[in-house]
Protein backbone atom coordinates (compact mmCIF):
# COMPACT_ATOMS: atom_id res chain seq x y z
CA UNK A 1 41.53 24.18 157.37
CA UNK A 2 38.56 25.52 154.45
CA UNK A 3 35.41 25.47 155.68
CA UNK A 4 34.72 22.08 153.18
CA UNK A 5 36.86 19.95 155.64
CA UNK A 6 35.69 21.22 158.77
CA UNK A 7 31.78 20.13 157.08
CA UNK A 8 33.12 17.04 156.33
CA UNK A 9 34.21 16.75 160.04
CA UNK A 10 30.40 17.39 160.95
CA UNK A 11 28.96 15.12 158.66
CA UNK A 12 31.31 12.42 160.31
CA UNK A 13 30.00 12.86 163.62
CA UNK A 14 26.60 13.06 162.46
CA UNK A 15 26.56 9.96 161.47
CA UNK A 16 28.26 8.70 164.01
CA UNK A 17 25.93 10.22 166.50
CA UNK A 18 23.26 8.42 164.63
CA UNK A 19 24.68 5.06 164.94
CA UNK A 20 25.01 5.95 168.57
CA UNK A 21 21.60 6.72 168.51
CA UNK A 22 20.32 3.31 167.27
CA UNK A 23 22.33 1.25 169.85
CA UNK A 24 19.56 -0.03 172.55
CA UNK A 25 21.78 0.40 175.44
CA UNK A 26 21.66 4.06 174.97
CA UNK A 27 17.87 3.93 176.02
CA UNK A 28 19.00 2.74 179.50
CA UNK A 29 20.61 5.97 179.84
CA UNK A 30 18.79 8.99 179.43
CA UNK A 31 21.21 11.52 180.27
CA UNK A 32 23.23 10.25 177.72
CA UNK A 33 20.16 9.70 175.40
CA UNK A 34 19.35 13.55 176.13
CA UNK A 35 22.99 14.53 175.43
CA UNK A 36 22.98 12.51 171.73
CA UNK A 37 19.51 13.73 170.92
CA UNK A 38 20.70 17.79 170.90
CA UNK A 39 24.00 16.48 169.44
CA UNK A 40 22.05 15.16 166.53
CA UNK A 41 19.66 17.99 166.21
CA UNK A 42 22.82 20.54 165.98
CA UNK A 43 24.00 18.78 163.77
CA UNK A 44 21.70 17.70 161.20
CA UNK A 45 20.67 21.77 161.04
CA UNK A 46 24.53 22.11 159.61
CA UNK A 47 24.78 19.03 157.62
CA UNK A 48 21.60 19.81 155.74
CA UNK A 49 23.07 23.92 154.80
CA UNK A 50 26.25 21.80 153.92
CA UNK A 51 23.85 19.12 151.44
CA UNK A 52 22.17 22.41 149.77
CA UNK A 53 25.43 24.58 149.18
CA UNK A 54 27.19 21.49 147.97
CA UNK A 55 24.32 21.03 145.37
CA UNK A 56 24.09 24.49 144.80
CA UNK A 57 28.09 24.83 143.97
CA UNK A 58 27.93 22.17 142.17
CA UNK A 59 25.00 23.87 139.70
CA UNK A 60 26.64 26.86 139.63
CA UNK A 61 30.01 25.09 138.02
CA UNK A 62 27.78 22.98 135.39
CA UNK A 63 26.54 25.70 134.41
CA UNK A 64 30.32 27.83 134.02
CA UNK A 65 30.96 24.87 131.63
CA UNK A 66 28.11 25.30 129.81
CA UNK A 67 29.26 29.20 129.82
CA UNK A 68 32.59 28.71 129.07
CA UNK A 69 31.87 26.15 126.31
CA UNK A 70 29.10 28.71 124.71
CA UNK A 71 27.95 26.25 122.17
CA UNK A 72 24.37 27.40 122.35
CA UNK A 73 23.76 31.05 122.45
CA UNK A 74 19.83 29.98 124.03
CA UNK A 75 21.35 27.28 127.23
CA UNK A 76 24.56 30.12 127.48
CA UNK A 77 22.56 32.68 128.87
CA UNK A 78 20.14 30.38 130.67
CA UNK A 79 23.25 29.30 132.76
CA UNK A 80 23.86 33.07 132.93
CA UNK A 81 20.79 33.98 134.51
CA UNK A 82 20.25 30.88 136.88
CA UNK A 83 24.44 31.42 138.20
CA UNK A 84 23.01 35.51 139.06
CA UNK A 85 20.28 33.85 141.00
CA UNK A 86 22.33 30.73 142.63
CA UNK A 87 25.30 33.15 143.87
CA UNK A 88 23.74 35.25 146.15
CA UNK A 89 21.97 32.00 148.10
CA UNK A 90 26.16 30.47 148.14
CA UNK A 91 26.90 33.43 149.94
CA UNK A 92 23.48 33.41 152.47
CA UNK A 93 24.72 29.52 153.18
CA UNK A 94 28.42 30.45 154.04
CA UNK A 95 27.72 33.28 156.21
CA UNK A 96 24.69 30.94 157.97
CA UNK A 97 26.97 28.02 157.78
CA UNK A 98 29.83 29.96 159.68
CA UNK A 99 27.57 31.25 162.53
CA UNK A 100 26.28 28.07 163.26
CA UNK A 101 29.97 26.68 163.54
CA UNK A 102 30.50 28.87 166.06
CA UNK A 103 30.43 27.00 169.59
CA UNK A 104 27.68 28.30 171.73
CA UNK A 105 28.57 29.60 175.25
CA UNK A 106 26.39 27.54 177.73
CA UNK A 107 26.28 29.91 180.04
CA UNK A 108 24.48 32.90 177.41
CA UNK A 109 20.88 32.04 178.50
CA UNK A 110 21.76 32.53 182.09
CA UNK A 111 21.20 35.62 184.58
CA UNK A 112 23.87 37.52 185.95
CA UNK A 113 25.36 39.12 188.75
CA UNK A 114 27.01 42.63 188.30
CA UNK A 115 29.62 43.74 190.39
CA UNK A 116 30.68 47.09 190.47
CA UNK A 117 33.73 48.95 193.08
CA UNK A 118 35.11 52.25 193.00
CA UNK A 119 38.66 52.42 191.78
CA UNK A 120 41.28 54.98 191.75
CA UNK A 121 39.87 58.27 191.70
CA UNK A 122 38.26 58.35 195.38
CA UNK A 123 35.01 60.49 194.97
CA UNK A 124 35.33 60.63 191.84
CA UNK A 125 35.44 57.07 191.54
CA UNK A 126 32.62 56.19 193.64
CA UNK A 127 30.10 58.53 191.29
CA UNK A 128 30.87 57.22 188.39
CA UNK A 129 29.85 53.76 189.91
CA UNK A 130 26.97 55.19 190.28
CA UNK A 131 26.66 56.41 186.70
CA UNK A 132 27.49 53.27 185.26
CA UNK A 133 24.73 51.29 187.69
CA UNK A 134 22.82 54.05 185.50
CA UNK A 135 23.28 53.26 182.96
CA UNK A 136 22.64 49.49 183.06
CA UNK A 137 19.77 50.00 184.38
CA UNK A 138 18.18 51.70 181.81
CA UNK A 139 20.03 49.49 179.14
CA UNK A 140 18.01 46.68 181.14
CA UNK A 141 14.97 48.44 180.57
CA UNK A 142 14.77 48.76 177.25
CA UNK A 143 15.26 44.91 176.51
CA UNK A 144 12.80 44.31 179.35
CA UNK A 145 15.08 43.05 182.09
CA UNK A 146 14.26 42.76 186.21
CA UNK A 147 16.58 44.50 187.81
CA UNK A 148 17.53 43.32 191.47
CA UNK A 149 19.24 44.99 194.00
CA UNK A 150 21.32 43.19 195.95
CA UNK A 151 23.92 44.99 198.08
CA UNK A 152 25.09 48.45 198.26
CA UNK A 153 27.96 50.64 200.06
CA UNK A 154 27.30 54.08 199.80
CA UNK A 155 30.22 56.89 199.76
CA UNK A 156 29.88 59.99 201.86
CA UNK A 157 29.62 62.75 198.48
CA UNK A 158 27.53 60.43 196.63
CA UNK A 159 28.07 57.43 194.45
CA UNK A 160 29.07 54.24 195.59
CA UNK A 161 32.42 51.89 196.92
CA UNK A 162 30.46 49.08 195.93
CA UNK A 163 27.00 47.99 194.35
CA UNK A 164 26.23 44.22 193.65
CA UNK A 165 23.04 43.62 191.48
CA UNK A 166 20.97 41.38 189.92
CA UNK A 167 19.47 40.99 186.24
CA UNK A 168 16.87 38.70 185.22
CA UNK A 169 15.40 38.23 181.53
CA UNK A 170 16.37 36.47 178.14
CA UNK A 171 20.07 35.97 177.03
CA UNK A 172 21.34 38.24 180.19
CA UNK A 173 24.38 37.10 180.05
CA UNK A 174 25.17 36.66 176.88
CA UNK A 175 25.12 40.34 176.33
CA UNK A 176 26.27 41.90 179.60
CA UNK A 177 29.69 39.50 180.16
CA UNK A 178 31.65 41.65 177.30
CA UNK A 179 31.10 44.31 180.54
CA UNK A 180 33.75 42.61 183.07
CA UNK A 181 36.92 44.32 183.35
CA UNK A 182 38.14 47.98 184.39
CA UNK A 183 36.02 50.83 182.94
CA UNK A 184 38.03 54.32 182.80
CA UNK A 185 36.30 58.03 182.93
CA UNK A 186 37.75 61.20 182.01
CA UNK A 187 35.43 64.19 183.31
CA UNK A 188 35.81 67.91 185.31
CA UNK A 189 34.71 66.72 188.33
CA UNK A 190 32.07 69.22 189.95
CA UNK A 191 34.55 69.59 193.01
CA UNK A 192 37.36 70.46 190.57
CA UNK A 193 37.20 74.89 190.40
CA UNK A 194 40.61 74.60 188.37
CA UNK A 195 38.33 73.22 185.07
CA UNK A 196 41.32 70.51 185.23
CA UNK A 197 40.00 67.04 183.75
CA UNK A 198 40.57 64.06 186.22
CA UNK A 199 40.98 60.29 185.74
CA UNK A 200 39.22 57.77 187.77
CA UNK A 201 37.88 53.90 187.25
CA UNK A 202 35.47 51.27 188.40
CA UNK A 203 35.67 48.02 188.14
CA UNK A 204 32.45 45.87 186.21
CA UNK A 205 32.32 41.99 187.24
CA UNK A 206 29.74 40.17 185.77
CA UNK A 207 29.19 36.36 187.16
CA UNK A 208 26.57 34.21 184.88
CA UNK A 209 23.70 33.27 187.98
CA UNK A 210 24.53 29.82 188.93
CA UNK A 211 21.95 27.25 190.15
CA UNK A 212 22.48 24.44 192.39
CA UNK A 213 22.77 22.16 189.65
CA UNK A 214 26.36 24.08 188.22
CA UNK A 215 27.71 23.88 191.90
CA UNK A 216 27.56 22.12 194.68
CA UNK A 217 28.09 23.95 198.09
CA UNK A 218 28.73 22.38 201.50
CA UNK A 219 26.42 24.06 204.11
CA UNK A 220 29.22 22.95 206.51
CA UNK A 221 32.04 24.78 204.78
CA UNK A 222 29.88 27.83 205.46
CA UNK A 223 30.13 30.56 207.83
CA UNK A 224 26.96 32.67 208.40
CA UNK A 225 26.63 36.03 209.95
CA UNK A 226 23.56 38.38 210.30
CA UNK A 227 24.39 42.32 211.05
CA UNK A 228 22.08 45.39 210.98
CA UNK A 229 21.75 46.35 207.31
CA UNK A 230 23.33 50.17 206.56
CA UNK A 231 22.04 53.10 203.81
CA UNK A 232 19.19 53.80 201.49
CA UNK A 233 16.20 51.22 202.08
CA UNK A 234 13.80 52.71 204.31
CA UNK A 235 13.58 52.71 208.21
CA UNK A 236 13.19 49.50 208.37
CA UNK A 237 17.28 48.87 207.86
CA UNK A 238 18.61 50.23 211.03
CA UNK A 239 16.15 48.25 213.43
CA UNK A 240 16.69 44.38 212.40
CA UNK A 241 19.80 42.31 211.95
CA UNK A 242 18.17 41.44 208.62
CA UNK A 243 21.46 41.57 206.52
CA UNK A 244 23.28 38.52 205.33
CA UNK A 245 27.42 37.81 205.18
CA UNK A 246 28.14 34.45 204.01
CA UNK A 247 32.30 33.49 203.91
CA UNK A 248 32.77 29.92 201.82
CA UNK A 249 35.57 29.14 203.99
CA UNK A 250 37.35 26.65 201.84
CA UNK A 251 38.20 29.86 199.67
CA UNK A 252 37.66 32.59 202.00
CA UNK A 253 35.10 33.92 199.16
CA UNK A 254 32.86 36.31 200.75
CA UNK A 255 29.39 37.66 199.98
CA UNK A 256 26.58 40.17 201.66
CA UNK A 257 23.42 40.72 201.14
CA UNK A 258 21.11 43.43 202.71
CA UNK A 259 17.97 45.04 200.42
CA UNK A 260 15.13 42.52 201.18
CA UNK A 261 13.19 43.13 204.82
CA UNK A 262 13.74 39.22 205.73
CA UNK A 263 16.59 37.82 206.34
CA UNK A 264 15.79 34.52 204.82
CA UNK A 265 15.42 36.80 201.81
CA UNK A 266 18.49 37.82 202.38
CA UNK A 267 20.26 34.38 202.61
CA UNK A 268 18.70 32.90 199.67
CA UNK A 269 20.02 35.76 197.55
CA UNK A 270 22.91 35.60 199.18
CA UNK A 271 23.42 31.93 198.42
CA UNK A 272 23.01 32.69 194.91
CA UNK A 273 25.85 35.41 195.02
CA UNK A 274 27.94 32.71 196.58
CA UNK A 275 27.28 30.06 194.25
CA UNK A 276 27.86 32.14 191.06
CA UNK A 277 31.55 33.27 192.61
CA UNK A 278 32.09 30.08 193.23
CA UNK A 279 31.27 28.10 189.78
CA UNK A 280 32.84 31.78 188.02
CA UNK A 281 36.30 30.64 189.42
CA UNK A 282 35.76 27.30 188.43
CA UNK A 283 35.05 28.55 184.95
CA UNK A 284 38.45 31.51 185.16
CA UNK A 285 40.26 28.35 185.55
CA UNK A 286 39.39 26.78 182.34
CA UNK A 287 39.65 30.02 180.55
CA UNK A 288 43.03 30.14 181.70
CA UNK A 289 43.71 26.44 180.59
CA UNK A 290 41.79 27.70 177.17
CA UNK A 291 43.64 30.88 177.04
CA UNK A 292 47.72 29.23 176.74
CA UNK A 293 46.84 27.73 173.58
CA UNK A 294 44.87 30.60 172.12
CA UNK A 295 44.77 34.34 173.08
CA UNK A 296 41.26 35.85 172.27
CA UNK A 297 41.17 39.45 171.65
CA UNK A 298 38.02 39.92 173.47
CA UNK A 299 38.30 38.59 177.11
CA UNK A 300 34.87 38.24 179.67
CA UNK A 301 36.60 37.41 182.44
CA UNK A 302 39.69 39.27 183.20
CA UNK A 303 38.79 41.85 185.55
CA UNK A 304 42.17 43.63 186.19
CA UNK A 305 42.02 44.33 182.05
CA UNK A 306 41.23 48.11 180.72
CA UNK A 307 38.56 47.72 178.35
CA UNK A 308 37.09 50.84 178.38
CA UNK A 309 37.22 54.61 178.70
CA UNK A 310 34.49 57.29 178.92
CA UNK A 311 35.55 60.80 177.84
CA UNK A 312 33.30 63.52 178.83
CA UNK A 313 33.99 66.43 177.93
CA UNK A 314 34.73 64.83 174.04
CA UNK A 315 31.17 63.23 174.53
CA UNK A 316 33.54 60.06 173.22
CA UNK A 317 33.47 56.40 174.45
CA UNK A 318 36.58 54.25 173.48
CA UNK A 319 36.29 50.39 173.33
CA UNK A 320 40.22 49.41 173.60
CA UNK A 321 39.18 45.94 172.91
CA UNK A 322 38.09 46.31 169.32
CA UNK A 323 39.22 50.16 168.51
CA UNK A 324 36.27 51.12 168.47
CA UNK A 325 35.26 55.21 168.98
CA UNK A 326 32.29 56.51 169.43
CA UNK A 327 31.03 60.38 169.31
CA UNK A 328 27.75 59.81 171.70
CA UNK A 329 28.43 58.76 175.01
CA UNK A 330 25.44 60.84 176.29
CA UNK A 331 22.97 58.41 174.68
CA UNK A 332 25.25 55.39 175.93
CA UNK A 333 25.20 56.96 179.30
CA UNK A 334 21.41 56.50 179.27
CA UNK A 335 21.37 53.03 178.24
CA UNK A 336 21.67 52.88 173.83
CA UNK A 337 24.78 50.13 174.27
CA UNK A 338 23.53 47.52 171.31
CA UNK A 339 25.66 49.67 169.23
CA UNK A 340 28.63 48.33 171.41
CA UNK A 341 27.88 45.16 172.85
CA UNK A 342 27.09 43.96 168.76
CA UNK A 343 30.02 45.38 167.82
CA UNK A 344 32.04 43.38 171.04
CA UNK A 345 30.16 40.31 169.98
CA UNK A 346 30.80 40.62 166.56
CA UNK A 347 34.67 40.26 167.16
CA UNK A 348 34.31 37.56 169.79
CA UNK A 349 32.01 35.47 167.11
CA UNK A 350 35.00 36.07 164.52
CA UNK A 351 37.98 34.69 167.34
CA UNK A 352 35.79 31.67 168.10
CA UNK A 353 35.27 30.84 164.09
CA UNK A 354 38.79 31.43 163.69
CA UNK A 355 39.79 28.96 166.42
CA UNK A 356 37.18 26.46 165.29
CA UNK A 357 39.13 26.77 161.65
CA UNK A 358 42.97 26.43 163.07
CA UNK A 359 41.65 23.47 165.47
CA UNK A 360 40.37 21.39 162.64
């Protein structure tokens, strides 16, 4: 389907979202008023870009005619010199036109949770967890991002098994969810005295921060345990069973939480945890569903998939999503990813117009 037919489509539902609008009963509804109100507002931002590159298409092939026919040397190059100006704005509608086509994700304006576990590569493994919390850290920082910590397992030569943490701040997660899936390093570890380069992996899970409204939890499906919290935190860890476990027990999902001093701290963070694992299966499933008909080349859920390696001593990082190489992973190390996350969201914006265009 040409983008022409999938406007016409729009313009269709605009108007009959505005009929909708006009129909009294709808005012005895407000969710539903609310729901038709955005509806209309989308959509009258596309179907007016669609009015003024129709109009402006439609000057540009007057004036071809009046080109092509070259009757009048005067009007000929008048038509000339407006079609030079006109083109360029044809050209600023598509590309506008096309982005706003795109369906937005729902869940880009929320916060996240980040996951991150050692993989294979023992020791090895468990450091470059740490590197990678690095990392997003500092990325955080520069776009001015709270960072939360929210659970932590420490391994015995530094690093960590596991590391769960928070990020708060504008359009979290509509940057950091191209980060789920298995991350790969290639380094000489510092225990290694053969020089010999080693393989290892961590896996990245990030869950958009659900609220109670995206997911209902029974308190009586709940099991809650406290225990004496474990590692860096102060003195204060080892003295009170502050720490949190919650296990959902309908789906044996389990979550801990252990960095605040209180543990109704504890529990409310923990509750959040809980609730974004919980409405992040609910939302696998429908990618799966989504997925048979249509295989996107970028996925931001599958956690088992390789996205990603890190090659240090070639200072290269390799995005095996997209093919793309890059010669400064010391920079990225300290937090410059825009140059990869736009390039990730890029593609993903390209699959989604693509499927917009085949479904018609």
């Amino acid at each position: 389907m040409d983008i022409e037919a999938k406007l016409e489509q729009v313009r269709e539902r605009f108007e009959e979202v505005t009929a909708a609008m006009s129909d009294p009963a709808v005012y005895d509804d407000p969710d539903r008023y609310t729901e038709l109100t955005k509806e209309h507002s989308d959509l009258k931002v596309l179907v007016e870009l669609y009015d003024e590159w129709k109009d402006i298409r439609n000057r540009i092939e007057g004036n071809e005619e009046l080109i092509e026919d070259g009757e009048d040397a005067e009007i000929t190059a008048m038509a000339r010199e407006e079609n030079e100006e006109l083109k360029p704005r044809v050209e600023e509608l598509e590309e506008d036109i096309k982005f706003k086509l795109i369906p937005k994700d729902p869940d880009d304006s929320k916060n996240v949770i980040v996951e991150l576990r050692a993989g294979t590569g023992g020791d090895e493994a468990a450091i470059f967890v740490g590197d990678l919390f690095d990392m997003y850290r500092r990325y955080s920082d520069q776009l001015g991002w709270s960072l939360n910590l929210l659970s932590l397992n420490e391994s015995n030569k530094g690093g960590y098994k596991e590391l769960t943490f928070g990020l708060e701040g504008k359009e979290v997660y509509g940057k950091m969810k191209y980060e789920s899936g298995v991350h790969r390093v290639q380094r000489v570890p510092e225990t290694e005295t053969q020089g010999r380069v080693h393989t290892s992996a961590a896996t990245v899970a990030v869950l958009p921060e659900a609220e109670e409204v995206d997911i209902e939890v029974n308190t009586a499906d709940l099991r809650i345990d406290t225990f004496r919290a474990s590692g860096a935190g102060g003195q204060h860890v080892n003295k009170t069973d502050s720490a949190i476990r919650i296990t959902h027990e309908p789906t044996g999902v389990v979550v801990e939480c252990q960095q605040e001093r209180s543990q109704h701290q504890n529990k409310e963070k923990a509750m959040k945890m809980l609730r974004s694992k919980l409405y992040e299966q609910e939302e696998e499933k429908l990618r799966k569903e989504r997925d048979k008909e249509r295989k996107s080349q970028i996925s931001t859920g599958d956690r088992s998939a390789k996205i990603r390696t890190y090659n240090f001593p070639q200072s290269r990082l390799t995005d095996h999503r997209i093919n793309l190489t890059l010669y400064n992973l010391e920079s990225i190390m300290k937090g410059d990813l825009d140059e990869v996350i736009e390039a990730l969201r890029v593609q993903d914006n390209l699959d989604k117009l693509n499927a917009v265009m085949e479904e018609g």
